[in-house]
N, C-alpha and C. Protein backbone atom coordinates (compact mmCIF):
# COMPACT_ATOMS: atom_id res chain seq x y z
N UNK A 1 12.73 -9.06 -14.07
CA UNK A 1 11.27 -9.05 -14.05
C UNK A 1 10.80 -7.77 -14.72
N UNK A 2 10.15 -7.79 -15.84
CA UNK A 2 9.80 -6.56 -16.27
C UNK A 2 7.42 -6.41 -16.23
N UNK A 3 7.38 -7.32 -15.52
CA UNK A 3 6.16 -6.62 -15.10
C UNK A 3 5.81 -6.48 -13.37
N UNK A 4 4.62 -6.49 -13.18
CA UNK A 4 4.68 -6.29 -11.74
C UNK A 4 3.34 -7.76 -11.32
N UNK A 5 4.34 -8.74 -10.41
CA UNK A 5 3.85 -9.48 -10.23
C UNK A 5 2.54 -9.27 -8.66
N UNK A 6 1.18 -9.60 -8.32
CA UNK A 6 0.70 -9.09 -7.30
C UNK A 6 0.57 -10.25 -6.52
N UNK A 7 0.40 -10.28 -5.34
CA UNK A 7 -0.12 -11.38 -4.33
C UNK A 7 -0.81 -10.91 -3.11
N UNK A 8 -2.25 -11.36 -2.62
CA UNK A 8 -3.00 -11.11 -1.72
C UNK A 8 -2.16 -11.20 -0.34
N UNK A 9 -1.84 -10.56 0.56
CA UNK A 9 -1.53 -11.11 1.64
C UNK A 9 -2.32 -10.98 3.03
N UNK A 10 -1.73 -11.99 4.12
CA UNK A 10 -2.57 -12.18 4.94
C UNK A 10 -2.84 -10.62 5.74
N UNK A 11 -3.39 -9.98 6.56
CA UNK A 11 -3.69 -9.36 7.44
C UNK A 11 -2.99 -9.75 8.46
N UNK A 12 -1.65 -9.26 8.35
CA UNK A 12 -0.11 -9.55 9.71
C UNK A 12 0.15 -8.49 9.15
N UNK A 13 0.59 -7.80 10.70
CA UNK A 13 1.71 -6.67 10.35
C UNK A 13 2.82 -6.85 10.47
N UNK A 14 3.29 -8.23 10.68
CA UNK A 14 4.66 -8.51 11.07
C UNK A 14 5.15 -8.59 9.20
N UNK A 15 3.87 -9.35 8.37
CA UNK A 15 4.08 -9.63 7.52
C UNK A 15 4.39 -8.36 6.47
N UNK A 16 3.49 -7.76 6.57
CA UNK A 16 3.63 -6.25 6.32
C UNK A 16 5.24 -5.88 6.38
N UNK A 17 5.57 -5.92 7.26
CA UNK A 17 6.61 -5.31 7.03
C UNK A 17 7.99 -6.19 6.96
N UNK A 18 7.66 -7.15 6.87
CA UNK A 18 8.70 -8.70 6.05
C UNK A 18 8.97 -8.60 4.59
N UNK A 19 7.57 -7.85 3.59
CA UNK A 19 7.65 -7.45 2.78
C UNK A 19 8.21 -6.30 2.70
N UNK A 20 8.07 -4.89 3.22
CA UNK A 20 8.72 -4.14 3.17
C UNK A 20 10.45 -4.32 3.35
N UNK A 21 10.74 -4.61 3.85
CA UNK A 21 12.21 -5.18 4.06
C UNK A 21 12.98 -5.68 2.87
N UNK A 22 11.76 -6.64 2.15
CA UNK A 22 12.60 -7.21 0.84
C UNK A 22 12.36 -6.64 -0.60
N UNK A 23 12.21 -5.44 0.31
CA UNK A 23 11.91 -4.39 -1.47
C UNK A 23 10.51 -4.28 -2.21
N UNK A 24 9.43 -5.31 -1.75
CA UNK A 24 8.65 -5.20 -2.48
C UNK A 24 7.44 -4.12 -1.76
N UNK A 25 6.39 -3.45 -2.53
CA UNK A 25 5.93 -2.55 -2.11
C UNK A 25 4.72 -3.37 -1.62
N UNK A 26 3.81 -2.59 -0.37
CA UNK A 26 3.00 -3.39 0.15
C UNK A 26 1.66 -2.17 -0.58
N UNK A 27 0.79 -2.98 -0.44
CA UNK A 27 -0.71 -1.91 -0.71
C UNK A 27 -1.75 -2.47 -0.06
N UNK A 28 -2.32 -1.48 0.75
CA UNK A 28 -3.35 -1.69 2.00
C UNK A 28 -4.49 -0.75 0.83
N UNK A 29 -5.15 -1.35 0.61
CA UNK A 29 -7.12 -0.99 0.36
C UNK A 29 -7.86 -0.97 1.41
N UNK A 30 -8.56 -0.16 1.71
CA UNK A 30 -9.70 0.30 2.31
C UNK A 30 -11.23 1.01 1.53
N UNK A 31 -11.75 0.06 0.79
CA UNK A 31 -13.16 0.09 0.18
C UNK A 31 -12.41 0.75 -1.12
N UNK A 32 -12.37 1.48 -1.51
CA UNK A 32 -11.92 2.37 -2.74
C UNK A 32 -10.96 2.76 -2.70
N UNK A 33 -10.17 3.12 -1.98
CA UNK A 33 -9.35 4.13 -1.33
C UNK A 33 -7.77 3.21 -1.33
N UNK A 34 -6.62 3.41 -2.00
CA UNK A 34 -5.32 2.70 -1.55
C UNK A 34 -4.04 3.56 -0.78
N UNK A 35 -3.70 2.89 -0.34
CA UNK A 35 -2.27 3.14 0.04
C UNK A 35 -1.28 2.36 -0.26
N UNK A 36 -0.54 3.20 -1.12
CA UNK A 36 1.00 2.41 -1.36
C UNK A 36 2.20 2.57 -0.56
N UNK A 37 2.96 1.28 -0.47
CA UNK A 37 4.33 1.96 1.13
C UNK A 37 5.33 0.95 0.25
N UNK A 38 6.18 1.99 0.16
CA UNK A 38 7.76 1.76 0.01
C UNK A 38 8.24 1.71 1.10
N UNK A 39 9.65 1.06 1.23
CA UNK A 39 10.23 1.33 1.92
C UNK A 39 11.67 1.61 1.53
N UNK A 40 12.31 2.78 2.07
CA UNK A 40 14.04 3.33 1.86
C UNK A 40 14.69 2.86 3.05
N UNK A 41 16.13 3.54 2.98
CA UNK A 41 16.64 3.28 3.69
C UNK A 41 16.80 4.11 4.62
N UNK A 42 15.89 5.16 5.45
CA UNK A 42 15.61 5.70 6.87
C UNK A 42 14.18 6.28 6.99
N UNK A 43 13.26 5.59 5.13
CA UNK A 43 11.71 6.26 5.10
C UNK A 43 11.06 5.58 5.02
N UNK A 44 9.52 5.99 4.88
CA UNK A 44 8.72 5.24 4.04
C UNK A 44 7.91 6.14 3.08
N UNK A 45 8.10 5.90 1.51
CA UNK A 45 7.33 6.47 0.81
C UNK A 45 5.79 5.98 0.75
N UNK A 46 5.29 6.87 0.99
CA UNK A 46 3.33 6.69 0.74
C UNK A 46 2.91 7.05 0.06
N UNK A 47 1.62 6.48 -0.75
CA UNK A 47 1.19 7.12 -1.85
C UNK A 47 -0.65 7.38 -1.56
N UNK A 48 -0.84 8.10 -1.89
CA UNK A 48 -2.89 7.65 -1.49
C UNK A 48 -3.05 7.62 -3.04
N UNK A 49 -4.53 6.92 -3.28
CA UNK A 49 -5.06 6.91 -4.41
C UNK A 49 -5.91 6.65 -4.66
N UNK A 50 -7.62 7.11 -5.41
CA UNK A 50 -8.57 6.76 -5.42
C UNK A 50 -8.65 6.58 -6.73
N UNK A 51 -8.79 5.38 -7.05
CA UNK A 51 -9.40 5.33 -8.44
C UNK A 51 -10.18 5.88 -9.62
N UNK A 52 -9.93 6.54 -10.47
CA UNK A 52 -10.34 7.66 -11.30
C UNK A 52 -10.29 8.86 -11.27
N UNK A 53 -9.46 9.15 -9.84
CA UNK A 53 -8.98 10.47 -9.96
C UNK A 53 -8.06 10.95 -10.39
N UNK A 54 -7.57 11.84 -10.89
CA UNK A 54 -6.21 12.34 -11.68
C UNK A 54 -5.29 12.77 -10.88
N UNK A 55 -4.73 12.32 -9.53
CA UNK A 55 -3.26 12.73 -9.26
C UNK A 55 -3.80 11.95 -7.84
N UNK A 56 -2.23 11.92 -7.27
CA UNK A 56 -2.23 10.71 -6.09
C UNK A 56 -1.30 11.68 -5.14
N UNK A 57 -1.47 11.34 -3.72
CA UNK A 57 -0.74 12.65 -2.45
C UNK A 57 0.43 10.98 -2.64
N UNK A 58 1.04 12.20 -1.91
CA UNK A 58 2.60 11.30 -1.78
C UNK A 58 3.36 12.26 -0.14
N UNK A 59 3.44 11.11 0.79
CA UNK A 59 4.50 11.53 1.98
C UNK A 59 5.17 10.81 2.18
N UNK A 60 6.30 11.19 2.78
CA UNK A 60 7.26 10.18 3.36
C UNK A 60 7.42 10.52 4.57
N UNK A 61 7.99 9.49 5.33
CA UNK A 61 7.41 9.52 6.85
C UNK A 61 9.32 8.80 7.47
N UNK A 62 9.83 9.11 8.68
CA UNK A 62 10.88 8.35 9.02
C UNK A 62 10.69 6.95 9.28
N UNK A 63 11.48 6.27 8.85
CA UNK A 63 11.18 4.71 9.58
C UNK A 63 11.41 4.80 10.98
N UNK A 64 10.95 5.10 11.64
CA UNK A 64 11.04 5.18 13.18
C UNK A 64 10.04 4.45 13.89
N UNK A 65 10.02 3.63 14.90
CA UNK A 65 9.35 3.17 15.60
C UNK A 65 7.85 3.37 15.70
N UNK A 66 7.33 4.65 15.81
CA UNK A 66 6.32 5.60 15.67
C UNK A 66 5.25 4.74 14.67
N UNK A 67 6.36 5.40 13.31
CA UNK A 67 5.66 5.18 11.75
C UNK A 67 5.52 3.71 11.57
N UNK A 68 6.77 2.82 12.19
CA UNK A 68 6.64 1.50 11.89
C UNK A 68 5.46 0.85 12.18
N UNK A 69 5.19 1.46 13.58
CA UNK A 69 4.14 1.17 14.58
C UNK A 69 2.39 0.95 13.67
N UNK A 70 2.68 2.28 13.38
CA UNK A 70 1.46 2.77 12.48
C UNK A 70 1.10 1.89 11.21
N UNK A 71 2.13 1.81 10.17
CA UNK A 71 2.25 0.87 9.07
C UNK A 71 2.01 -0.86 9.43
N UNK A 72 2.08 -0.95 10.86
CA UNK A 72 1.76 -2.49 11.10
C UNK A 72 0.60 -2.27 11.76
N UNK A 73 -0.45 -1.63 12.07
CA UNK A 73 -1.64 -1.41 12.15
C UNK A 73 -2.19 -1.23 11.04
N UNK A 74 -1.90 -1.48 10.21
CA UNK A 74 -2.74 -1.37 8.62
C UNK A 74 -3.40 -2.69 8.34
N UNK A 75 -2.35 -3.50 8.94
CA UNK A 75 -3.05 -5.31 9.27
C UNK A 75 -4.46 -5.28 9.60
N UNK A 76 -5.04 -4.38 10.43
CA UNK A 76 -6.13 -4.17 11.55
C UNK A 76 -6.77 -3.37 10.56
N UNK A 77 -6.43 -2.11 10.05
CA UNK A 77 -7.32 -1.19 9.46
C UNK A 77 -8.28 -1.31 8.32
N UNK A 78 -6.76 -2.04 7.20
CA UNK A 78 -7.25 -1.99 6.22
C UNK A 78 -8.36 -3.14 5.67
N UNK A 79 -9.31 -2.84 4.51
CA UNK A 79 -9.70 -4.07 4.22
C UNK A 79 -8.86 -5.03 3.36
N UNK A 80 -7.92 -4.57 2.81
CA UNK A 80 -7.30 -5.76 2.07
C UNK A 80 -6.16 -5.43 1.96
N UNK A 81 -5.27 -6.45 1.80
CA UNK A 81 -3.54 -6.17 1.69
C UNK A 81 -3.09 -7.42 0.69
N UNK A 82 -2.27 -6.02 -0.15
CA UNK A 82 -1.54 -6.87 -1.39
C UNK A 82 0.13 -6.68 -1.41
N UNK A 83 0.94 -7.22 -1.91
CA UNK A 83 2.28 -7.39 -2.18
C UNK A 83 2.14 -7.30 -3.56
N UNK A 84 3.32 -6.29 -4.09
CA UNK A 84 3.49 -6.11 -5.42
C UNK A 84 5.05 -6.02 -5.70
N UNK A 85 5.68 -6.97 -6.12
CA UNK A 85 7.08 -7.15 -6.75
C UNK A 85 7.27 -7.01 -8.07
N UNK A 86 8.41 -6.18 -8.62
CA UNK A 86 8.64 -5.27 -9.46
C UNK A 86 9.95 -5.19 -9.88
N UNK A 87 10.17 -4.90 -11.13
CA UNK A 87 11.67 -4.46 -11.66
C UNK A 87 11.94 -2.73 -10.67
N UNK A 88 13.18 -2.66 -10.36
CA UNK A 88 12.93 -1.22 -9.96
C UNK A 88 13.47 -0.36 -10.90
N UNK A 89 13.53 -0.83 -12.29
CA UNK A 89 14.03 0.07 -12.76
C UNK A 89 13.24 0.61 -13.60
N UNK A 90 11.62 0.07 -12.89
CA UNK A 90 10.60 0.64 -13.98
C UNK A 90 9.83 1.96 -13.11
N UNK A 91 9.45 2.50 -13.66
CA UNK A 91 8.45 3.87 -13.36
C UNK A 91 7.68 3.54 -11.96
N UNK A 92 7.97 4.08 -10.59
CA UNK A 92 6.98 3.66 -9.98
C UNK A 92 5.89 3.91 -10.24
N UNK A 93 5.52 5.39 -10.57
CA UNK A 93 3.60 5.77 -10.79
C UNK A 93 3.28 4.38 -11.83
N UNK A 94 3.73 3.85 -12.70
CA UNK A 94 3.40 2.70 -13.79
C UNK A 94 3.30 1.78 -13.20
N UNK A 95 4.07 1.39 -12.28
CA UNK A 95 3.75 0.35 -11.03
C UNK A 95 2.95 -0.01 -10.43
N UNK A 96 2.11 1.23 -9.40
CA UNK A 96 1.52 1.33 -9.41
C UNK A 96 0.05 1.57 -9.80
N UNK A 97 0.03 1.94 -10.81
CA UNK A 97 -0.96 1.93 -12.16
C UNK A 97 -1.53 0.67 -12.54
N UNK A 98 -0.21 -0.31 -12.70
CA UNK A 98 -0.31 -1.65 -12.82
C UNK A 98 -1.15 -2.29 -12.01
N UNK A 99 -0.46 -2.54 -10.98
CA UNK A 99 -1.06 -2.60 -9.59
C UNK A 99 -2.55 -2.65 -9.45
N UNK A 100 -2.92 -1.07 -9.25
CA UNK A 100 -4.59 -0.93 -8.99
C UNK A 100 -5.02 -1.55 -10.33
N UNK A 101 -4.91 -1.55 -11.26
CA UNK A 101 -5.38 -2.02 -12.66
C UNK A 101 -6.06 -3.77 -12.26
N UNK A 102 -4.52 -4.14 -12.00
CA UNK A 102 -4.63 -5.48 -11.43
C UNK A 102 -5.72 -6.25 -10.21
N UNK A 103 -4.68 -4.91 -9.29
CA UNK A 103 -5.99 -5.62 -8.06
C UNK A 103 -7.56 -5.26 -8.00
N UNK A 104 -8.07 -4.01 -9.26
CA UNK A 104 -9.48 -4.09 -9.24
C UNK A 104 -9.77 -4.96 -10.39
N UNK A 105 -9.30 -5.44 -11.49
CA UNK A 105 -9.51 -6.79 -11.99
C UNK A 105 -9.75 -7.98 -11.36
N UNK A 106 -8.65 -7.87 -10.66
CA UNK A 106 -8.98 -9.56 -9.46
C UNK A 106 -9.41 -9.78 -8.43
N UNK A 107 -9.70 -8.52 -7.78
CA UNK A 107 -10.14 -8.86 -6.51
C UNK A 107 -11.34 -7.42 -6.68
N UNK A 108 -12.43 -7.30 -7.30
CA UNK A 108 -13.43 -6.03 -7.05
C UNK A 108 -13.55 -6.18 -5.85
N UNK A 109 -14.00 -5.08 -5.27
CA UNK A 109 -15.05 -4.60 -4.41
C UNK A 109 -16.38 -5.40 -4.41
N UNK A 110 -16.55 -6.28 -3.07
CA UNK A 110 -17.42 -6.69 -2.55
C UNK A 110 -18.73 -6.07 -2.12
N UNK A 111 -20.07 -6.17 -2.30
CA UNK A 111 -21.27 -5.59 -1.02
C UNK A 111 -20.95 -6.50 0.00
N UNK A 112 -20.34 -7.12 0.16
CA UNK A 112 -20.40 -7.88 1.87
C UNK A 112 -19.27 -6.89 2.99
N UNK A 113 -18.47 -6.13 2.42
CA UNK A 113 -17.47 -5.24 3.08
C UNK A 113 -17.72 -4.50 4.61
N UNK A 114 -16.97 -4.03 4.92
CA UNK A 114 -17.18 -3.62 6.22
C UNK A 114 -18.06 -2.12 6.23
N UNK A 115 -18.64 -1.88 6.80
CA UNK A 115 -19.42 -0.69 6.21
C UNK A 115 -18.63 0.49 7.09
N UNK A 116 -17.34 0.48 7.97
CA UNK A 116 -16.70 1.96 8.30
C UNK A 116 -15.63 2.22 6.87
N UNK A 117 -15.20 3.70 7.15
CA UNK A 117 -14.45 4.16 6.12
C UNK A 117 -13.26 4.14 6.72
N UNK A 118 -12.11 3.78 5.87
CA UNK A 118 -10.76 4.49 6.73
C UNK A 118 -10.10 5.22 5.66
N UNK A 119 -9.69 7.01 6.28
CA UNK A 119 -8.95 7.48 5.27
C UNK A 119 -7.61 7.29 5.72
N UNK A 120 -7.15 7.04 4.51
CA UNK A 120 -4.95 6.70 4.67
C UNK A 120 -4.66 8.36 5.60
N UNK A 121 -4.56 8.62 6.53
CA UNK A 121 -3.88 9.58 6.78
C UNK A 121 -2.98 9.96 8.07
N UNK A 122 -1.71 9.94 7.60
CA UNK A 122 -0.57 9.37 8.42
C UNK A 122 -0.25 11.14 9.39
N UNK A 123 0.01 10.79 10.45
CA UNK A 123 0.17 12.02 11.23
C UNK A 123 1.22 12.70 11.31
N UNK A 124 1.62 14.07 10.62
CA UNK A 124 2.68 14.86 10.78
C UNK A 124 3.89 14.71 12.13
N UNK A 125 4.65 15.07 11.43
CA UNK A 125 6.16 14.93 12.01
C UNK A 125 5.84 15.61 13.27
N UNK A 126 6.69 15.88 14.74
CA UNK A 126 6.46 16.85 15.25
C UNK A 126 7.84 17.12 15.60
């Protein structure tokens, strides 16, 4: 596969992380605002990203119960959730690039939306 194929998915966090499991990256939107989640094999890479800005935060978090916990509440949080399957041997930032390119082509931003904000921000290790 050398592009990055996208698909809307439902608002499940079970699903959420069914995808995560099989490699493909999940992306939770919230009005403008994305989050991208990888998943490794004891992490999860995150990405934030607002559209038109020039650089994106990046954490990784343990796959631990905790974080899992958290990442399947994104079902609940976010306003929209996409699946994005990918060659991995391509550039993730391009991937992602792809990605938002894609999903604000096909799916804009609504005025019917929820009018709270949610910022992506995952809570430090302790």
């Amino acid at each position: 596969m050398e592009n990055v194929s996208l698909e809307l998915l439902p608002k499940d966090g079970g699903r959420i992380m069914d995808e995560l499991a099989l490699g493909h990256m999940v992306i939770a939107r919230s009005k403008n605002e994305f989050l991208y989640i990888l998943k490794g094999n004891e992490s999860y890479q995150l990405f934030t990203h607002i559209p038109g800005s020039p650089g994106a935060n990046r954490k990784t978090v343990m796959d631990d119960e905790k974080n899992s916990a958290v990442i399947r509440k994104l079902a609940d949080l976010s306003d929209h959730l996409y699946k994005a399957e990918f060659d991995k041997a391509l550039d993730i930032y391009g991937v992602m690039s792809s990605a938002e390119e894609g999903i604000l082509s096909l799916f804009p931003t609504e005025g019917g939306e929820s009018d709270g904000q949610i910022d992506f921000v995952f809570p430090g290790r302790k």
